[in-house]
PDBML (XML) file of the C-alpha atoms, coordinates in Angstrom:
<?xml version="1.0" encoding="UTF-8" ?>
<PDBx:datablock datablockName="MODEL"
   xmlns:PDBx="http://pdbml.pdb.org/schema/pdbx-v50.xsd"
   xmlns:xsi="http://www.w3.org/2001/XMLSchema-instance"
   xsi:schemaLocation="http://pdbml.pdb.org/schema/pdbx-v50.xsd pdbx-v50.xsd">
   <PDBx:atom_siteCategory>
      <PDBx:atom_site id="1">
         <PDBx:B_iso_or_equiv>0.00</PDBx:B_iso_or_equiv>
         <PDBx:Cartn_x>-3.791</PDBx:Cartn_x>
         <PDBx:Cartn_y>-3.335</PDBx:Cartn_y>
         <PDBx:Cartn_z>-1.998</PDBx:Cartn_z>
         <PDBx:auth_asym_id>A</PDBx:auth_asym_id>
         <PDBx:auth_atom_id>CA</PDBx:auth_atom_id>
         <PDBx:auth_comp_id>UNK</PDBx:auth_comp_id>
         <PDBx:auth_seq_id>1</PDBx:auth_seq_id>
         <PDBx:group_PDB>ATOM</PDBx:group_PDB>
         <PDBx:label_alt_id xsi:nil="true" />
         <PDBx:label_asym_id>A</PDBx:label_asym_id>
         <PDBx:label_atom_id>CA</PDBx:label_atom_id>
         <PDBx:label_comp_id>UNK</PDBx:label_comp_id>
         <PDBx:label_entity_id>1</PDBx:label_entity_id>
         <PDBx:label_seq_id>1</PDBx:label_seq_id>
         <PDBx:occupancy>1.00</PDBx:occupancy>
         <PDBx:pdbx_PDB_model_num>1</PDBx:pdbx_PDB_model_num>
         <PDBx:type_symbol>C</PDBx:type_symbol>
      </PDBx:atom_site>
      <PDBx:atom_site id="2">
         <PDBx:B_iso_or_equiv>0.00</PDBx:B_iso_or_equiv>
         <PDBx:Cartn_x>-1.039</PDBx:Cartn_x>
         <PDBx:Cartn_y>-5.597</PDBx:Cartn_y>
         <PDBx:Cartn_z>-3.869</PDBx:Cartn_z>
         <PDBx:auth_asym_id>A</PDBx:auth_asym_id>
         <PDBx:auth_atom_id>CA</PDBx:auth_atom_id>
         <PDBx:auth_comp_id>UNK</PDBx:auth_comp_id>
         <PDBx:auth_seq_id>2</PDBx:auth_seq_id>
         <PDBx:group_PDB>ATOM</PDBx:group_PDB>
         <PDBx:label_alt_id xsi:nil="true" />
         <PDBx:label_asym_id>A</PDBx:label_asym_id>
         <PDBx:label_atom_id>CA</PDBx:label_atom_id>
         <PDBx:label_comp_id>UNK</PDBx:label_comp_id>
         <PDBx:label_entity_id>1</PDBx:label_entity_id>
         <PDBx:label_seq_id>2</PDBx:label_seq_id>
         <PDBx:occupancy>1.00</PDBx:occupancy>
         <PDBx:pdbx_PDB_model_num>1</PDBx:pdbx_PDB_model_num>
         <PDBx:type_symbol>C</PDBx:type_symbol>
      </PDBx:atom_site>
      <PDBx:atom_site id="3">
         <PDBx:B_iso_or_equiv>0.00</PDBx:B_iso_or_equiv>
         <PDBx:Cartn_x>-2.284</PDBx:Cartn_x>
         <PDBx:Cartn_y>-2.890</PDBx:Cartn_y>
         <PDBx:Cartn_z>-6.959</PDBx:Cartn_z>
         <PDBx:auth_asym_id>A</PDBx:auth_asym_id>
         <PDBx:auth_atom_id>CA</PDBx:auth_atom_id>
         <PDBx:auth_comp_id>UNK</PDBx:auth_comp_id>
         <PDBx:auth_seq_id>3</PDBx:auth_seq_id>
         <PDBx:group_PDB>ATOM</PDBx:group_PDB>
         <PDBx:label_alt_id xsi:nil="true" />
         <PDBx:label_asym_id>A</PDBx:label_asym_id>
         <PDBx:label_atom_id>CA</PDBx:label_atom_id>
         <PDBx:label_comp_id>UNK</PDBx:label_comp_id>
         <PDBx:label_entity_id>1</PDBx:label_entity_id>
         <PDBx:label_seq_id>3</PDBx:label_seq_id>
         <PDBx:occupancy>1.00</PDBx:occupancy>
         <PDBx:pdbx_PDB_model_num>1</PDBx:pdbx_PDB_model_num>
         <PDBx:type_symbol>C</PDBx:type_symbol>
      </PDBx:atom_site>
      <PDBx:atom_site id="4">
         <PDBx:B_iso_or_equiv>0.00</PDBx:B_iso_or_equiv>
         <PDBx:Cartn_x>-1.748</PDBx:Cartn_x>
         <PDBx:Cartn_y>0.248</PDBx:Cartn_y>
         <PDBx:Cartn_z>-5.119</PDBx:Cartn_z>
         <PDBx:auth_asym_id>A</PDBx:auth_asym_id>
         <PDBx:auth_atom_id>CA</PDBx:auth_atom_id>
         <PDBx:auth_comp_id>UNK</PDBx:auth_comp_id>
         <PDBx:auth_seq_id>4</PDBx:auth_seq_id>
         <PDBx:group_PDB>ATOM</PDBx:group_PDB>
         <PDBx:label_alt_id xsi:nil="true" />
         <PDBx:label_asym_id>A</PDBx:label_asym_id>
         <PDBx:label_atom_id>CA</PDBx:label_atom_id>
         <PDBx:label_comp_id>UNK</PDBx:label_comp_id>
         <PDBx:label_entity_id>1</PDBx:label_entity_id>
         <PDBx:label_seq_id>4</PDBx:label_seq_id>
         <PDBx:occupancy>1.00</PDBx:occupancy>
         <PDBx:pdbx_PDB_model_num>1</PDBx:pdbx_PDB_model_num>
         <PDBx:type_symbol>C</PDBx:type_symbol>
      </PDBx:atom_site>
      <PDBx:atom_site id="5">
         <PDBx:B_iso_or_equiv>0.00</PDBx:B_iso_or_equiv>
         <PDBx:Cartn_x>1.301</PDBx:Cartn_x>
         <PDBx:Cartn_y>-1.005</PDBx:Cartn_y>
         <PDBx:Cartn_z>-3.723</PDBx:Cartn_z>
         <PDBx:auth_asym_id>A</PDBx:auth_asym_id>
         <PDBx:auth_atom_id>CA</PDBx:auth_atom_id>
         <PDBx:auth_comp_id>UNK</PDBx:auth_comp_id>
         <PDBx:auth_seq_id>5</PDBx:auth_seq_id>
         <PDBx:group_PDB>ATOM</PDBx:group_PDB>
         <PDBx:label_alt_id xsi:nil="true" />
         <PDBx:label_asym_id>A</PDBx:label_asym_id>
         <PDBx:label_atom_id>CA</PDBx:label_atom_id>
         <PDBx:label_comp_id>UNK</PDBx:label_comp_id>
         <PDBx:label_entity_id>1</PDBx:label_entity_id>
         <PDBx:label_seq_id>5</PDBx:label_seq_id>
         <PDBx:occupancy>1.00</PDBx:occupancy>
         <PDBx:pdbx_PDB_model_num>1</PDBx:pdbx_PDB_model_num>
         <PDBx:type_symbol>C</PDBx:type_symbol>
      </PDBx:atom_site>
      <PDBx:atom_site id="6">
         <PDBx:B_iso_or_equiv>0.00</PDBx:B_iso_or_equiv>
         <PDBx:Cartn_x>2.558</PDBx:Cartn_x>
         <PDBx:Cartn_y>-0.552</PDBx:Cartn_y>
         <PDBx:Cartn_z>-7.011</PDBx:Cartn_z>
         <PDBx:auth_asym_id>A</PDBx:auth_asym_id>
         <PDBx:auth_atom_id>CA</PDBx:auth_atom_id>
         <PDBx:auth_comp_id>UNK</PDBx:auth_comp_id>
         <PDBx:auth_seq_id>6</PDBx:auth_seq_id>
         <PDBx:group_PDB>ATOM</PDBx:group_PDB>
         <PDBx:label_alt_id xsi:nil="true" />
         <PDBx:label_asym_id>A</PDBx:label_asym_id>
         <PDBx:label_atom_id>CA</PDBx:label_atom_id>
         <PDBx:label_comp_id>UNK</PDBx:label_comp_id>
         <PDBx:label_entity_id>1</PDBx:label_entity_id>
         <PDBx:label_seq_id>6</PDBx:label_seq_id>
         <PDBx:occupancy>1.00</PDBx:occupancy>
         <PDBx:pdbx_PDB_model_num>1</PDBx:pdbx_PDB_model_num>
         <PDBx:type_symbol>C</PDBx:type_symbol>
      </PDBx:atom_site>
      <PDBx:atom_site id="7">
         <PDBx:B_iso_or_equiv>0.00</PDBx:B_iso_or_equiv>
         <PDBx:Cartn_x>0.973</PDBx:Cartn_x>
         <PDBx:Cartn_y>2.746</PDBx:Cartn_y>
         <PDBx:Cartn_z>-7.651</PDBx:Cartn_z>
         <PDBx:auth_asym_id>A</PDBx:auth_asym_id>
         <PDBx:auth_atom_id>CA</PDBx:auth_atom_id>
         <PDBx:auth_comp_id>UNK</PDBx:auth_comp_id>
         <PDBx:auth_seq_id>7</PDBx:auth_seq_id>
         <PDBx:group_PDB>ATOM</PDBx:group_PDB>
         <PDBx:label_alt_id xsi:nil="true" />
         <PDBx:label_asym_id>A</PDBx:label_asym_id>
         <PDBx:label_atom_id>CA</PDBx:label_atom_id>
         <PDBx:label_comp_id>UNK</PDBx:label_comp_id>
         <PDBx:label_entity_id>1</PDBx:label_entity_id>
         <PDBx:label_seq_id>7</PDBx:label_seq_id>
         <PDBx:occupancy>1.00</PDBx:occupancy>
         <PDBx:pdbx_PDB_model_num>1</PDBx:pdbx_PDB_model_num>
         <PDBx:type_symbol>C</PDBx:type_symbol>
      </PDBx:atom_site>
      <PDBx:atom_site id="8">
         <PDBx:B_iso_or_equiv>0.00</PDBx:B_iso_or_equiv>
         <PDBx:Cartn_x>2.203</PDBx:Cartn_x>
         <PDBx:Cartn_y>6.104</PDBx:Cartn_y>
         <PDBx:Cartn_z>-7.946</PDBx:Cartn_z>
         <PDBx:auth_asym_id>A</PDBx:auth_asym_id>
         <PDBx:auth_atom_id>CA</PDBx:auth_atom_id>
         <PDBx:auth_comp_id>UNK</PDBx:auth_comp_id>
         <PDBx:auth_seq_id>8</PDBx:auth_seq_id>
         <PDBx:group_PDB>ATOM</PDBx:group_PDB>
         <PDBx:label_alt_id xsi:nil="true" />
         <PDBx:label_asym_id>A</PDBx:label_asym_id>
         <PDBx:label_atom_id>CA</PDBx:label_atom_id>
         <PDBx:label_comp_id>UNK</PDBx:label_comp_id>
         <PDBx:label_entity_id>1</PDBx:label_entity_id>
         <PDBx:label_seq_id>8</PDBx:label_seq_id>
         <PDBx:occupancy>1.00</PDBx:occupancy>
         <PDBx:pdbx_PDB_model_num>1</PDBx:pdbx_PDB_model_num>
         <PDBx:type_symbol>C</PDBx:type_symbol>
      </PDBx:atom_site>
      <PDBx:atom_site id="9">
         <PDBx:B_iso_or_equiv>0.00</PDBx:B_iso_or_equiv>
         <PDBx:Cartn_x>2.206</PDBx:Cartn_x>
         <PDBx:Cartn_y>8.548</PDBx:Cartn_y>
         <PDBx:Cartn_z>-5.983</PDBx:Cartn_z>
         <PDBx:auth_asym_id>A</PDBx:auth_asym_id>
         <PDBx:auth_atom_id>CA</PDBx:auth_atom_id>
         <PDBx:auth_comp_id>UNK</PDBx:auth_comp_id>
         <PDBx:auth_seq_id>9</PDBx:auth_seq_id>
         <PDBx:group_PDB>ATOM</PDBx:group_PDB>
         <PDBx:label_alt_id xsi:nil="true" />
         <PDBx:label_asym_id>A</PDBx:label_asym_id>
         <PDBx:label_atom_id>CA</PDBx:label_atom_id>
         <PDBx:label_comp_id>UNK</PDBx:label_comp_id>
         <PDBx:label_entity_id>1</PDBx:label_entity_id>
         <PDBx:label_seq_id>9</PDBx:label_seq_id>
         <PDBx:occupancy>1.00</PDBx:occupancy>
         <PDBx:pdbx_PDB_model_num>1</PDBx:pdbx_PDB_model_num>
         <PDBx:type_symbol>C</PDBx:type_symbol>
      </PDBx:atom_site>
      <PDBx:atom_site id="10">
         <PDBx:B_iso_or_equiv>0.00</PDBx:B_iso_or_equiv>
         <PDBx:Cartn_x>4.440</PDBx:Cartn_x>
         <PDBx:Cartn_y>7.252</PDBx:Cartn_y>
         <PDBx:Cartn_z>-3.284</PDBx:Cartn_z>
         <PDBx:auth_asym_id>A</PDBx:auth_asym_id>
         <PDBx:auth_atom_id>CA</PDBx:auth_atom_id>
         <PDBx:auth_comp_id>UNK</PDBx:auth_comp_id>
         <PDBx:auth_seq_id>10</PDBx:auth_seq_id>
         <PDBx:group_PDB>ATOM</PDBx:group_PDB>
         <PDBx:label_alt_id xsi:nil="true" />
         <PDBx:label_asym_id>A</PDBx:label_asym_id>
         <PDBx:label_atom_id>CA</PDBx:label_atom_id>
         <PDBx:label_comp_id>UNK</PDBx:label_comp_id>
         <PDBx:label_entity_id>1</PDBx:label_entity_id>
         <PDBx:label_seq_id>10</PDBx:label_seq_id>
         <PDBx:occupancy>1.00</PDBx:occupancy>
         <PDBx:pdbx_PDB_model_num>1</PDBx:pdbx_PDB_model_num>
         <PDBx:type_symbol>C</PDBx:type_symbol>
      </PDBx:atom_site>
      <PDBx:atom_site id="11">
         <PDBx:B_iso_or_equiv>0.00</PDBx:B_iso_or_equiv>
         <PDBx:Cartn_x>2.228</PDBx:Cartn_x>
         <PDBx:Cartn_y>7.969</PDBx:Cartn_y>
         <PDBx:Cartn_z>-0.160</PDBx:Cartn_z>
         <PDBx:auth_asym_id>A</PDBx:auth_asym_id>
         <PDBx:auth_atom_id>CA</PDBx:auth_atom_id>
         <PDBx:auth_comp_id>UNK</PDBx:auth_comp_id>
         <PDBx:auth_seq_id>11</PDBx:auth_seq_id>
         <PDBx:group_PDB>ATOM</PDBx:group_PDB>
         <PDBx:label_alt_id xsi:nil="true" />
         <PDBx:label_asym_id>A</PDBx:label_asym_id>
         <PDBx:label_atom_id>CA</PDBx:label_atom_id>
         <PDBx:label_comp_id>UNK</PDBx:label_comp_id>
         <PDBx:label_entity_id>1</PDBx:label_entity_id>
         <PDBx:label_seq_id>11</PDBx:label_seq_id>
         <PDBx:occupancy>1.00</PDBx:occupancy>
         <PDBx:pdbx_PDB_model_num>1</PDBx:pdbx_PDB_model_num>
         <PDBx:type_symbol>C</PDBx:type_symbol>
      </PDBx:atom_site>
      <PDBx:atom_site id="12">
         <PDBx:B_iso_or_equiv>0.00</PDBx:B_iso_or_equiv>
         <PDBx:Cartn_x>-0.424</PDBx:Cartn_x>
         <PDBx:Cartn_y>5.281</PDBx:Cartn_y>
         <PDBx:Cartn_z>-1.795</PDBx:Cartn_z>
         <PDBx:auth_asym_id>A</PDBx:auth_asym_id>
         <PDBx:auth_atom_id>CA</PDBx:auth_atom_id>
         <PDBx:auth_comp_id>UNK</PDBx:auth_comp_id>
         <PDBx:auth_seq_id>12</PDBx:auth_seq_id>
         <PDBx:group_PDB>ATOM</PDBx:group_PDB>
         <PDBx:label_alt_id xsi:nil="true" />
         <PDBx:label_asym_id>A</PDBx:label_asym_id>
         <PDBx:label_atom_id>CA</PDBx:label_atom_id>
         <PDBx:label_comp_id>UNK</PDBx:label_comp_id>
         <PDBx:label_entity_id>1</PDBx:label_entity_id>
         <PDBx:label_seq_id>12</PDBx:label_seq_id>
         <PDBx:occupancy>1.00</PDBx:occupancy>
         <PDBx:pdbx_PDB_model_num>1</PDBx:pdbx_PDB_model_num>
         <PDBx:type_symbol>C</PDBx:type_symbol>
      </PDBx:atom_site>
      <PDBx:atom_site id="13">
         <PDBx:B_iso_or_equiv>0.00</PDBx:B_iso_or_equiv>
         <PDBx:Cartn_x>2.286</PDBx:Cartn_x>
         <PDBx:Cartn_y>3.139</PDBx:Cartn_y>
         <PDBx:Cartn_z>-1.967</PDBx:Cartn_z>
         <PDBx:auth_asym_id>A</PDBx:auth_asym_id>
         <PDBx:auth_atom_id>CA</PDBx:auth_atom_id>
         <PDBx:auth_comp_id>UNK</PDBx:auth_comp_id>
         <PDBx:auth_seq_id>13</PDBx:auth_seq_id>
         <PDBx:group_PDB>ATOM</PDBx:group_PDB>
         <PDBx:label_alt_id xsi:nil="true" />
         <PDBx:label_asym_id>A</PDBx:label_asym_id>
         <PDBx:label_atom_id>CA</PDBx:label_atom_id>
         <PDBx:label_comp_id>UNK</PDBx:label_comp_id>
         <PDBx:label_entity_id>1</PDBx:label_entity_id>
         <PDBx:label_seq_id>13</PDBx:label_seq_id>
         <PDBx:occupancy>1.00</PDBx:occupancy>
         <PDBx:pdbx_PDB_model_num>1</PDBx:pdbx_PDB_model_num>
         <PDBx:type_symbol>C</PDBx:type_symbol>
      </PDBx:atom_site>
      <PDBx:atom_site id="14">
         <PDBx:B_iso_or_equiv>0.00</PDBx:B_iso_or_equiv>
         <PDBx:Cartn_x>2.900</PDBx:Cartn_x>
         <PDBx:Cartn_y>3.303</PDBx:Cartn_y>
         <PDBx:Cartn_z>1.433</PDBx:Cartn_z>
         <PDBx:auth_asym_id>A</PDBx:auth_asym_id>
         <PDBx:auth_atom_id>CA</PDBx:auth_atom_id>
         <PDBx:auth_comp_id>UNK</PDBx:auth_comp_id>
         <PDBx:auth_seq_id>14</PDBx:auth_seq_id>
         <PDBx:group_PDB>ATOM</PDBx:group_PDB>
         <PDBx:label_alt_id xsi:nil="true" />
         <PDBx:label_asym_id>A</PDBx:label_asym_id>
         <PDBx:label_atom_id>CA</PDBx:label_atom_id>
         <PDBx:label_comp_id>UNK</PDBx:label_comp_id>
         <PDBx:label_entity_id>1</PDBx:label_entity_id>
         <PDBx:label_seq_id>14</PDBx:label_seq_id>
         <PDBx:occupancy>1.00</PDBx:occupancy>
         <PDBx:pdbx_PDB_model_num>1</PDBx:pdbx_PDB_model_num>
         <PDBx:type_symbol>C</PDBx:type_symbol>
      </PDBx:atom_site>
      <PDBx:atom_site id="15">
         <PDBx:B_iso_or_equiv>0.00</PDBx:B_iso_or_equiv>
         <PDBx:Cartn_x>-0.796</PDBx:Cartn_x>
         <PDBx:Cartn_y>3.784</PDBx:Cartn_y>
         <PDBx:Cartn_z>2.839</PDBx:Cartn_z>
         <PDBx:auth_asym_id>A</PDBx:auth_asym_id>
         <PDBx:auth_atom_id>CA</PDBx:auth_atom_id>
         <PDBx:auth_comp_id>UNK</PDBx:auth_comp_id>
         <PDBx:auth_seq_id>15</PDBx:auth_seq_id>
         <PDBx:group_PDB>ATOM</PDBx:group_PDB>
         <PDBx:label_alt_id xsi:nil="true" />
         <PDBx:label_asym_id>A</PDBx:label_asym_id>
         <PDBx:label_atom_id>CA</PDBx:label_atom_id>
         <PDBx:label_comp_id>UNK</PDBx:label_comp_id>
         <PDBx:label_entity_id>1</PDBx:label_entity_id>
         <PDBx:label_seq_id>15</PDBx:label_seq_id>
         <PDBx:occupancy>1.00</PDBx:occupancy>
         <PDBx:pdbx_PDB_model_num>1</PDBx:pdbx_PDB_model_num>
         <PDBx:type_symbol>C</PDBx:type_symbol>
      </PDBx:atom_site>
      <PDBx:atom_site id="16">
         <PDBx:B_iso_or_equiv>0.00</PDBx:B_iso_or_equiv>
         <PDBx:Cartn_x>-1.163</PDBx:Cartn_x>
         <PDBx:Cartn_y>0.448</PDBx:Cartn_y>
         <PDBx:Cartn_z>0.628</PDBx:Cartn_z>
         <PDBx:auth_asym_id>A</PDBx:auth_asym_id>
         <PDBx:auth_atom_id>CA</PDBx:auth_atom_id>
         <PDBx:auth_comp_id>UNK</PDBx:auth_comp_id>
         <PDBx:auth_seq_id>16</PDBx:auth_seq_id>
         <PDBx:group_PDB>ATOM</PDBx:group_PDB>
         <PDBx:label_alt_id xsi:nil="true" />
         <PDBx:label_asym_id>A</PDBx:label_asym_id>
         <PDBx:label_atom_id>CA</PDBx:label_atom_id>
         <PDBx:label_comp_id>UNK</PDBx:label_comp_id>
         <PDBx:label_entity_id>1</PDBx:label_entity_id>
         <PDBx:label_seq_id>16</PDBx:label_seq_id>
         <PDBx:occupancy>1.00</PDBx:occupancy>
         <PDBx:pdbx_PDB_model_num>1</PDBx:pdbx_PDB_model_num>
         <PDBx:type_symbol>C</PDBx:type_symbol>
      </PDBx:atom_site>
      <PDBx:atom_site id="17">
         <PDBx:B_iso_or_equiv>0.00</PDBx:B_iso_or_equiv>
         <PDBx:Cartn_x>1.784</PDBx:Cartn_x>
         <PDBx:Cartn_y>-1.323</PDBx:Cartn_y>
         <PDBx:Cartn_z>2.875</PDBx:Cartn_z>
         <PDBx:auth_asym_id>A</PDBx:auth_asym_id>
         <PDBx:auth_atom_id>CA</PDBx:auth_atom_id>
         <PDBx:auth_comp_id>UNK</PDBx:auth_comp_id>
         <PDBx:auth_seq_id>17</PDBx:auth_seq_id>
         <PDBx:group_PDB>ATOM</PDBx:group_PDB>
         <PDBx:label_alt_id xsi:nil="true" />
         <PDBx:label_asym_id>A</PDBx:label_asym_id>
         <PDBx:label_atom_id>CA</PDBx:label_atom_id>
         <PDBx:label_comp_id>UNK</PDBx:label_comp_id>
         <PDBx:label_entity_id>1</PDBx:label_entity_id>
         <PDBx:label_seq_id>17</PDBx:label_seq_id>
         <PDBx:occupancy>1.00</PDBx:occupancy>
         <PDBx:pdbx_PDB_model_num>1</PDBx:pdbx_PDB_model_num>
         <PDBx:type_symbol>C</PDBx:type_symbol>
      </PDBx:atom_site>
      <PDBx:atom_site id="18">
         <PDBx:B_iso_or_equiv>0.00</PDBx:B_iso_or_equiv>
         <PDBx:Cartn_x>0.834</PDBx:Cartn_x>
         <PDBx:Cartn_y>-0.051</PDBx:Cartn_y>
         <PDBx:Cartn_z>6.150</PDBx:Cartn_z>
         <PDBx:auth_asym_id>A</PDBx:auth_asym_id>
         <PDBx:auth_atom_id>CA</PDBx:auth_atom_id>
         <PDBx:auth_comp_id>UNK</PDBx:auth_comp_id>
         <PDBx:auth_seq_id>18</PDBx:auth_seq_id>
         <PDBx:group_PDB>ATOM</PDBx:group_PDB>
         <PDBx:label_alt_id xsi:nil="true" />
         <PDBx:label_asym_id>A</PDBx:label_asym_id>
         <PDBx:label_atom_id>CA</PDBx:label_atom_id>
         <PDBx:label_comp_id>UNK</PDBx:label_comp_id>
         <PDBx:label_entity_id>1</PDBx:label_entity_id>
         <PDBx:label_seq_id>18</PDBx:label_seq_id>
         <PDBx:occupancy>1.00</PDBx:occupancy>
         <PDBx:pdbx_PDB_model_num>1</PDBx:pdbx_PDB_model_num>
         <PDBx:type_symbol>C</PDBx:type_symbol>
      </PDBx:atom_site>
      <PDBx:atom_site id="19">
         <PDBx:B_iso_or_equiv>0.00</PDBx:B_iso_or_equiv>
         <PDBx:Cartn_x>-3.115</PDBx:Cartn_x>
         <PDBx:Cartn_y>-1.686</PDBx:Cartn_y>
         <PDBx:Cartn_z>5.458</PDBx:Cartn_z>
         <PDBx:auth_asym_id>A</PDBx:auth_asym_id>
         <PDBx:auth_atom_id>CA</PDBx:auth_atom_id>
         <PDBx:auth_comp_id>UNK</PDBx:auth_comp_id>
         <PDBx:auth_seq_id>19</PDBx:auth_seq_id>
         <PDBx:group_PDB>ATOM</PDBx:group_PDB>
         <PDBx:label_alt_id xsi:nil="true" />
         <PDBx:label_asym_id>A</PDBx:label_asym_id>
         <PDBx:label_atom_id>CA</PDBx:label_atom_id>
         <PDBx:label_comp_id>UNK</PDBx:label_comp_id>
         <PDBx:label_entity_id>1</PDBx:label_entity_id>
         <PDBx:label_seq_id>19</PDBx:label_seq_id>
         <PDBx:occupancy>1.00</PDBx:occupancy>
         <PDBx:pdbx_PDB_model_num>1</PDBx:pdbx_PDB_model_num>
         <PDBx:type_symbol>C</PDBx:type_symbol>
      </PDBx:atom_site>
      <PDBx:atom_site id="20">
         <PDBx:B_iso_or_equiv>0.00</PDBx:B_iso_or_equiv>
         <PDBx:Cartn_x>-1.427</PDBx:Cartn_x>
         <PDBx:Cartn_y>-5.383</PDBx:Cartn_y>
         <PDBx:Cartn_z>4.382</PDBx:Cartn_z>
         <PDBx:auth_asym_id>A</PDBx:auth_asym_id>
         <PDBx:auth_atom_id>CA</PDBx:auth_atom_id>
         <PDBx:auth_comp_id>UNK</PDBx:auth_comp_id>
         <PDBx:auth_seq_id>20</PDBx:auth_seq_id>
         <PDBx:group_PDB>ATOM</PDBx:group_PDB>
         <PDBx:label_alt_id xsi:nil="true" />
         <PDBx:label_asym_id>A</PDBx:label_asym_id>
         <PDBx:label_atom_id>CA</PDBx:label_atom_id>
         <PDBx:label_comp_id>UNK</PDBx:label_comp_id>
         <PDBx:label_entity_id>1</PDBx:label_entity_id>
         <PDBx:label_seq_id>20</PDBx:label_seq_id>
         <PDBx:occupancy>1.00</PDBx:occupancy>
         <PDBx:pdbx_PDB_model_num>1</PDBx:pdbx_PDB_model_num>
         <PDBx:type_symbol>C</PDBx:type_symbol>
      </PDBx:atom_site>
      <PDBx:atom_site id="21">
         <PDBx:B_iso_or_equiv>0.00</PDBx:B_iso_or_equiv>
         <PDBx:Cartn_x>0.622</PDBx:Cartn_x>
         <PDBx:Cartn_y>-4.893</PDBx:Cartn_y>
         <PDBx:Cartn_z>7.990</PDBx:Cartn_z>
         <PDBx:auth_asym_id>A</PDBx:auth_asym_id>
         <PDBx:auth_atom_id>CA</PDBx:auth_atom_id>
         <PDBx:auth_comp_id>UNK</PDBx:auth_comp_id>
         <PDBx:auth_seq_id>21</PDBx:auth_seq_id>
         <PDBx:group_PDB>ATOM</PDBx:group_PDB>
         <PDBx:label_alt_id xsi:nil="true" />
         <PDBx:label_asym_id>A</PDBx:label_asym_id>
         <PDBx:label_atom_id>CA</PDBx:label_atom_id>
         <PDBx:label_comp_id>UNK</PDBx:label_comp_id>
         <PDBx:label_entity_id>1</PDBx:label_entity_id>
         <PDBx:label_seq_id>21</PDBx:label_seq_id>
         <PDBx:occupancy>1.00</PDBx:occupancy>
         <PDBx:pdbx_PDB_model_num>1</PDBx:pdbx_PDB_model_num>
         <PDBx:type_symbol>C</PDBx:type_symbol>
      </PDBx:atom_site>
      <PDBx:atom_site id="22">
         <PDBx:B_iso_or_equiv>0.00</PDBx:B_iso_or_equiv>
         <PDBx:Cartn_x>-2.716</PDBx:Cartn_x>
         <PDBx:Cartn_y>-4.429</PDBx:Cartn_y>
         <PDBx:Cartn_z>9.617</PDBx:Cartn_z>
         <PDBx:auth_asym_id>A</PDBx:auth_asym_id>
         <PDBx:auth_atom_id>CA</PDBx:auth_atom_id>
         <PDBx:auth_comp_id>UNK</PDBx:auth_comp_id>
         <PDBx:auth_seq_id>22</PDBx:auth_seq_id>
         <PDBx:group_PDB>ATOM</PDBx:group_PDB>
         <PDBx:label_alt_id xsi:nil="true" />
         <PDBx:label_asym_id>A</PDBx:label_asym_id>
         <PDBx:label_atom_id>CA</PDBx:label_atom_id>
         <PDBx:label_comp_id>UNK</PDBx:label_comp_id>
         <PDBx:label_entity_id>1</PDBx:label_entity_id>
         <PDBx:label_seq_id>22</PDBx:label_seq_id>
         <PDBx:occupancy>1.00</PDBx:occupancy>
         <PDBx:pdbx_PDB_model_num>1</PDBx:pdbx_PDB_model_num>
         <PDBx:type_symbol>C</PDBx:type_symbol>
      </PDBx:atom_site>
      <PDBx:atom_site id="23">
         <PDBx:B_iso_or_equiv>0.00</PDBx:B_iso_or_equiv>
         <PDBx:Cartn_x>-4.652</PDBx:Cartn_x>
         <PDBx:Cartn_y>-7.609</PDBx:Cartn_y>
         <PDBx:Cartn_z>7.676</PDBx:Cartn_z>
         <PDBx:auth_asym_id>A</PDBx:auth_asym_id>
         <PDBx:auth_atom_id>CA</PDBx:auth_atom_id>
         <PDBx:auth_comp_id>UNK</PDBx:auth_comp_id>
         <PDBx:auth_seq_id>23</PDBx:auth_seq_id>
         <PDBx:group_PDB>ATOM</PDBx:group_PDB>
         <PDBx:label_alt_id xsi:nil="true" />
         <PDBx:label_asym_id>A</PDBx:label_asym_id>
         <PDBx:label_atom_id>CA</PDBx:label_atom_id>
         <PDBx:label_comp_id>UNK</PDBx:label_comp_id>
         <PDBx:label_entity_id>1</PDBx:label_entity_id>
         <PDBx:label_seq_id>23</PDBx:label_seq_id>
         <PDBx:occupancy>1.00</PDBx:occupancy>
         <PDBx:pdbx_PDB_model_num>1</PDBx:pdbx_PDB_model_num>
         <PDBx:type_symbol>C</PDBx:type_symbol>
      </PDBx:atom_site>
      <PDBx:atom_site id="24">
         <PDBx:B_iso_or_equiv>0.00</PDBx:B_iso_or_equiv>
         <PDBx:Cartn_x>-1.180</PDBx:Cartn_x>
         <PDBx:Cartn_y>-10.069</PDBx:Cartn_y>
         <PDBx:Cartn_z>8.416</PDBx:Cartn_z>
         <PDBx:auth_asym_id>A</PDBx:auth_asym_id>
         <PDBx:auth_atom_id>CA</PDBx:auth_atom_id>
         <PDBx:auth_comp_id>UNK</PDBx:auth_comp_id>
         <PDBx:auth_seq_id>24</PDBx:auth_seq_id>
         <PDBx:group_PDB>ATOM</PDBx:group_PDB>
         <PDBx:label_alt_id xsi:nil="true" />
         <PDBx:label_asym_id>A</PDBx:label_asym_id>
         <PDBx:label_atom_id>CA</PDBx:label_atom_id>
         <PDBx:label_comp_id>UNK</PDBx:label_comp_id>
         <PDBx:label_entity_id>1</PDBx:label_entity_id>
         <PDBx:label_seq_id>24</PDBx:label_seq_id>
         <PDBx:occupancy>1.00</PDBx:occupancy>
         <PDBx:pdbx_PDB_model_num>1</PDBx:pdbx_PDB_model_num>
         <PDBx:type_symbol>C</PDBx:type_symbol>
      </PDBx:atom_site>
   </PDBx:atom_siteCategory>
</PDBx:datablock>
């Protein structure tokens, strides 16, 4: 997720932030 939070396109980027809010 840390990866993808780096990846393009932006909507990964975000789907990748909104999973690390759910596992915190």
């Amino acid at each position: 997720l840390l990866n993808a939070l780096k990846m393009d396109p932006l909507i990964i980027q975000i789907g990748a932030a909104q999973a690390l809010e759910r596992i915190q």
